[in-house]
N, C-alpha and C. Protein backbone atom coordinates (compact mmCIF):
# COMPACT_ATOMS: atom_id res chain seq x y z
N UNK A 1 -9.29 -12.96 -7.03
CA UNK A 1 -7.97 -12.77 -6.47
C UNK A 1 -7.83 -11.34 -5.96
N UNK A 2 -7.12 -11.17 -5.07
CA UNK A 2 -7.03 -9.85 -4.56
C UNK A 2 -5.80 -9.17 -4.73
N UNK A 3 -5.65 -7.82 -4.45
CA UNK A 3 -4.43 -6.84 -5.29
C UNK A 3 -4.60 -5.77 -4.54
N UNK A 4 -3.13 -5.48 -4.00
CA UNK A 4 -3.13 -4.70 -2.99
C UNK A 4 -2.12 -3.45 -3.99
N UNK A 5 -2.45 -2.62 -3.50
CA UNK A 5 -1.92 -0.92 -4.31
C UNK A 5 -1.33 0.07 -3.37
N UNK A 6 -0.10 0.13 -3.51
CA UNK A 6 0.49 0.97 -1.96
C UNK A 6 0.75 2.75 -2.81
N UNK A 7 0.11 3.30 -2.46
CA UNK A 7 0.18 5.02 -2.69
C UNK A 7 1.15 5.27 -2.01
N UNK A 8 2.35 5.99 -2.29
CA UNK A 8 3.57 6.70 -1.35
C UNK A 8 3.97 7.77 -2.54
N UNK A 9 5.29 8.39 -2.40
CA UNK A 9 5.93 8.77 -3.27
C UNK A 9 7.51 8.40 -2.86
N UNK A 10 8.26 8.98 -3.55
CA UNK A 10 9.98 8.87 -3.67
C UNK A 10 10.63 9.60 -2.40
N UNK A 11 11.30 9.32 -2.37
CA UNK A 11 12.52 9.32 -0.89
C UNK A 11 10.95 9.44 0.83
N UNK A 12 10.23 8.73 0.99
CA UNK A 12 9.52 8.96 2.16
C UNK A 12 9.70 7.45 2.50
N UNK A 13 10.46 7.38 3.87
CA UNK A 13 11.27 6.42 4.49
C UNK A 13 9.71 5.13 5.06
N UNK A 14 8.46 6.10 5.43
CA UNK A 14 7.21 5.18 5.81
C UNK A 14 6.96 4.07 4.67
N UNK A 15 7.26 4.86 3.18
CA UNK A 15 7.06 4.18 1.67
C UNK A 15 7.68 3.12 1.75
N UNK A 16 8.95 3.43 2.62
CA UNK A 16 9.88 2.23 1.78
C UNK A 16 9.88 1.21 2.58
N UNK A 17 9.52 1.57 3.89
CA UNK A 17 8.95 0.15 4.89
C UNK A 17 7.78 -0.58 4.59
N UNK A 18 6.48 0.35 4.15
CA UNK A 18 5.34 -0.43 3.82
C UNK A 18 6.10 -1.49 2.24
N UNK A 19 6.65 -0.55 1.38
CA UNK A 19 6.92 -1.34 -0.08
C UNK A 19 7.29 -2.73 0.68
N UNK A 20 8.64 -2.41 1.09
CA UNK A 20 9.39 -3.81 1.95
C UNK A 20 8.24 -5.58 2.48
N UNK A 21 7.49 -4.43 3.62
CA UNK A 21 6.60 -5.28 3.80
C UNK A 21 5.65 -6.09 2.95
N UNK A 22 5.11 -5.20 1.49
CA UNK A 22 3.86 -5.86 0.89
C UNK A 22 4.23 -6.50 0.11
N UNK A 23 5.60 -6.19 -0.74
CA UNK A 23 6.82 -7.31 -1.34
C UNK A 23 6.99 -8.44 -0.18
N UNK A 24 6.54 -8.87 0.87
CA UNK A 24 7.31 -10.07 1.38
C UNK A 24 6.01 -10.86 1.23
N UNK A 25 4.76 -9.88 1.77
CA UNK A 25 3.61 -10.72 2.17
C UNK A 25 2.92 -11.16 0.56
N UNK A 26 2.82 -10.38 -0.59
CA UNK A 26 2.50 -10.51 -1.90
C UNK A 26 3.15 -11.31 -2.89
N UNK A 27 4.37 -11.45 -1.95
CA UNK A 27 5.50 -12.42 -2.63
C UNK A 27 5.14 -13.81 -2.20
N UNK A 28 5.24 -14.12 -0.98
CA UNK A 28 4.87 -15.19 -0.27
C UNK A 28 3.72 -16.11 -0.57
N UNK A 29 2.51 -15.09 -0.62
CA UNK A 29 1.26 -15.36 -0.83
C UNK A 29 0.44 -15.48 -2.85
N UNK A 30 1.31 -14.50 -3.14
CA UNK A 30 1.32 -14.91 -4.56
C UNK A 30 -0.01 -13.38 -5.49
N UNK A 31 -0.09 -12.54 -4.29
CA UNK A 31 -0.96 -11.58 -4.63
C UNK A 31 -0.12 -10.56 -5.35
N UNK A 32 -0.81 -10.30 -6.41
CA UNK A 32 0.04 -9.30 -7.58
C UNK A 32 -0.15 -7.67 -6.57
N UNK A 33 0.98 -7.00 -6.70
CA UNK A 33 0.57 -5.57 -6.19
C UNK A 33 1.47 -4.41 -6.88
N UNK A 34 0.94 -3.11 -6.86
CA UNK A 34 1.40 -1.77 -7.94
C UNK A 34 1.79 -1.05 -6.68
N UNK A 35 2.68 -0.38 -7.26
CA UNK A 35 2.75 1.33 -6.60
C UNK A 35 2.20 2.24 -7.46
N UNK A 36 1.89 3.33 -6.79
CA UNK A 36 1.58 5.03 -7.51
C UNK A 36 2.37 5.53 -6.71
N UNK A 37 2.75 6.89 -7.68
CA UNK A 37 3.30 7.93 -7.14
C UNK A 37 2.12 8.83 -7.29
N UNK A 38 1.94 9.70 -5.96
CA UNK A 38 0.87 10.38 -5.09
C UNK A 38 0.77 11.72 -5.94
N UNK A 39 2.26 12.18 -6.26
CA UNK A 39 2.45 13.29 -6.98
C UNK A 39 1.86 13.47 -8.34
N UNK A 40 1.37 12.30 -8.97
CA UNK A 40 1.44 12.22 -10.15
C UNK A 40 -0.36 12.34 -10.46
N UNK A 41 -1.06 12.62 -9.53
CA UNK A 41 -2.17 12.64 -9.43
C UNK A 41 -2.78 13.51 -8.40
N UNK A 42 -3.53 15.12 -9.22
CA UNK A 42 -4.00 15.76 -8.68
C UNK A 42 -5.06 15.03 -7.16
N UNK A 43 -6.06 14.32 -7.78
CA UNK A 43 -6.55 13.28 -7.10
C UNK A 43 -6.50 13.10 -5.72
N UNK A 44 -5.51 12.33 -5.76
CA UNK A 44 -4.96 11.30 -5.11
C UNK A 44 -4.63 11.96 -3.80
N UNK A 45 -3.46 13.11 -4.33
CA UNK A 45 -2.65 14.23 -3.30
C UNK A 45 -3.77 14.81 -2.69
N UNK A 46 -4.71 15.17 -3.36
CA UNK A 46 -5.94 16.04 -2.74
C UNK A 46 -6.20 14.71 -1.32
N UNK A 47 -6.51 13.52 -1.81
CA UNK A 47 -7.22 12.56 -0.93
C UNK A 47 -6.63 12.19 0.20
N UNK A 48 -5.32 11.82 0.09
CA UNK A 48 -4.15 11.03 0.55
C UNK A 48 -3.10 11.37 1.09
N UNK A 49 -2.63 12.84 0.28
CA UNK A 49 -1.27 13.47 1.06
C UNK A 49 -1.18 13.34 2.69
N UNK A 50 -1.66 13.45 3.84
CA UNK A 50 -1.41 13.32 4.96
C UNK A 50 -1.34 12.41 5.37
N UNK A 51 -1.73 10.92 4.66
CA UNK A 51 -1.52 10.15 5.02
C UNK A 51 -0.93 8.89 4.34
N UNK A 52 0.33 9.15 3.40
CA UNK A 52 1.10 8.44 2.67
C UNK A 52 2.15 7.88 3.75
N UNK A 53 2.29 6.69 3.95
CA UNK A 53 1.84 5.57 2.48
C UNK A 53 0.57 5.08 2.96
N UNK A 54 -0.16 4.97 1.84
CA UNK A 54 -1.54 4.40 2.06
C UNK A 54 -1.40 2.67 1.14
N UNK A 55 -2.19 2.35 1.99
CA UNK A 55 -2.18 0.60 1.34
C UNK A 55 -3.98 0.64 0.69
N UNK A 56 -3.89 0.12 0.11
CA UNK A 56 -5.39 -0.50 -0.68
C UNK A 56 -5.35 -1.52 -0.77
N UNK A 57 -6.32 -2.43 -0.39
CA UNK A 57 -6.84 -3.90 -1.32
C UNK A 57 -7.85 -3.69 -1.68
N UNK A 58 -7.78 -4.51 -3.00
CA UNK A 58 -8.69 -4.66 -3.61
C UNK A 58 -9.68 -3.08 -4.16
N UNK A 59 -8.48 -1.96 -3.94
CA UNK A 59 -9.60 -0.55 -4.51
C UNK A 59 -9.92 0.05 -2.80
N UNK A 60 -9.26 -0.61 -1.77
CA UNK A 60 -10.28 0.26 -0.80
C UNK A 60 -9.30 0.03 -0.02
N UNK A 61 -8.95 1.42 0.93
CA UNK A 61 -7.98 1.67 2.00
C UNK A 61 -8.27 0.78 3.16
N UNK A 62 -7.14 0.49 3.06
CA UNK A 62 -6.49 -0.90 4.00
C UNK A 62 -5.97 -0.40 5.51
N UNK A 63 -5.20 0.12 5.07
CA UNK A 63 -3.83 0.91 6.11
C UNK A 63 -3.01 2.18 5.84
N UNK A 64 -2.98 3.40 6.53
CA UNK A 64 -1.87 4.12 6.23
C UNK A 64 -1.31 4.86 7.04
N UNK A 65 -0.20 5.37 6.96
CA UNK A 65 1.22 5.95 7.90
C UNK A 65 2.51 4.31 8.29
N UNK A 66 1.31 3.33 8.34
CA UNK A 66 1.96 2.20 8.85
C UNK A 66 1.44 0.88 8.32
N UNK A 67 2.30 -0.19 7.39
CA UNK A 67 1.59 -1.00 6.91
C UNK A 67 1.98 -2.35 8.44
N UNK A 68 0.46 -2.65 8.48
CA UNK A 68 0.68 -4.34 9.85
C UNK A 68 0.54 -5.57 9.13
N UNK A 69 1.81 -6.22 9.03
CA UNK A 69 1.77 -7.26 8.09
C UNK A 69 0.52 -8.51 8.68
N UNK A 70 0.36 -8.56 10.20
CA UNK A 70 -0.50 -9.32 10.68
C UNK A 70 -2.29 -8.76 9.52
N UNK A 71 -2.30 -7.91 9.78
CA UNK A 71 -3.21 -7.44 9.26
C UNK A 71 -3.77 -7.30 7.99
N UNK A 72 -2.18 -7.15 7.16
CA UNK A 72 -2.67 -7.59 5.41
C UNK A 72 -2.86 -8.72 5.20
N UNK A 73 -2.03 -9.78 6.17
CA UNK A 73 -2.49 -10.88 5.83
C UNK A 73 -3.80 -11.64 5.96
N UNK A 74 -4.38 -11.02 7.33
CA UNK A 74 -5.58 -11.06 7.73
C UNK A 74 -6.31 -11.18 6.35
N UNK A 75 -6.25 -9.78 5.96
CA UNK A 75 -7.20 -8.92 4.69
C UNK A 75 -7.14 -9.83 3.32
N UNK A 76 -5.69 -10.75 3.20
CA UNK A 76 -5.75 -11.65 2.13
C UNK A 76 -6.10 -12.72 2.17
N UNK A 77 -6.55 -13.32 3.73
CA UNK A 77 -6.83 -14.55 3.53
C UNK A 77 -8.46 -14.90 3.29
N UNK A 78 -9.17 -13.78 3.19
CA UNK A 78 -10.20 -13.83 2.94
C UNK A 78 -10.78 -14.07 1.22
């Protein structure tokens, strides 16, 4: 089964469109998915900051600045 992981942080308006989106398509489709906050991980911020929100499936970058629902779905129907 696959599991998609959206990296953003709090008040960033790109976050709250990708969240929106991966809640409809994960909902629909029945794929479990997490958030992180970016901040909360030296890591992550090092990796990712320029380009939050980042989407993952399955552990490996999907999409980011902009989640394409055509496209996650693509990525889940496999």
């Amino acid at each position: 089964m696959h599991r998609i992981t959206l990296i953003g942080k709090p008040g960033c308006h790109l976050c709250e469109d990708a969240r929106e989106i991966i809640a409809r398509v994960a909902g629909e489709l029945g794929v479990p998915w997490s958030e992180v906050n970016i901040e909360t991980s030296d890591e992550l911020r090092e990796r990712y900051w320029e380009m939050i929100p980042v989407t993952l499936v399955d552990g490996v970058q999907h999409d980011f600045w902009r989640v394409s629902e055509d496209r996650l779905r693509a990525a889940l129907a496999d």
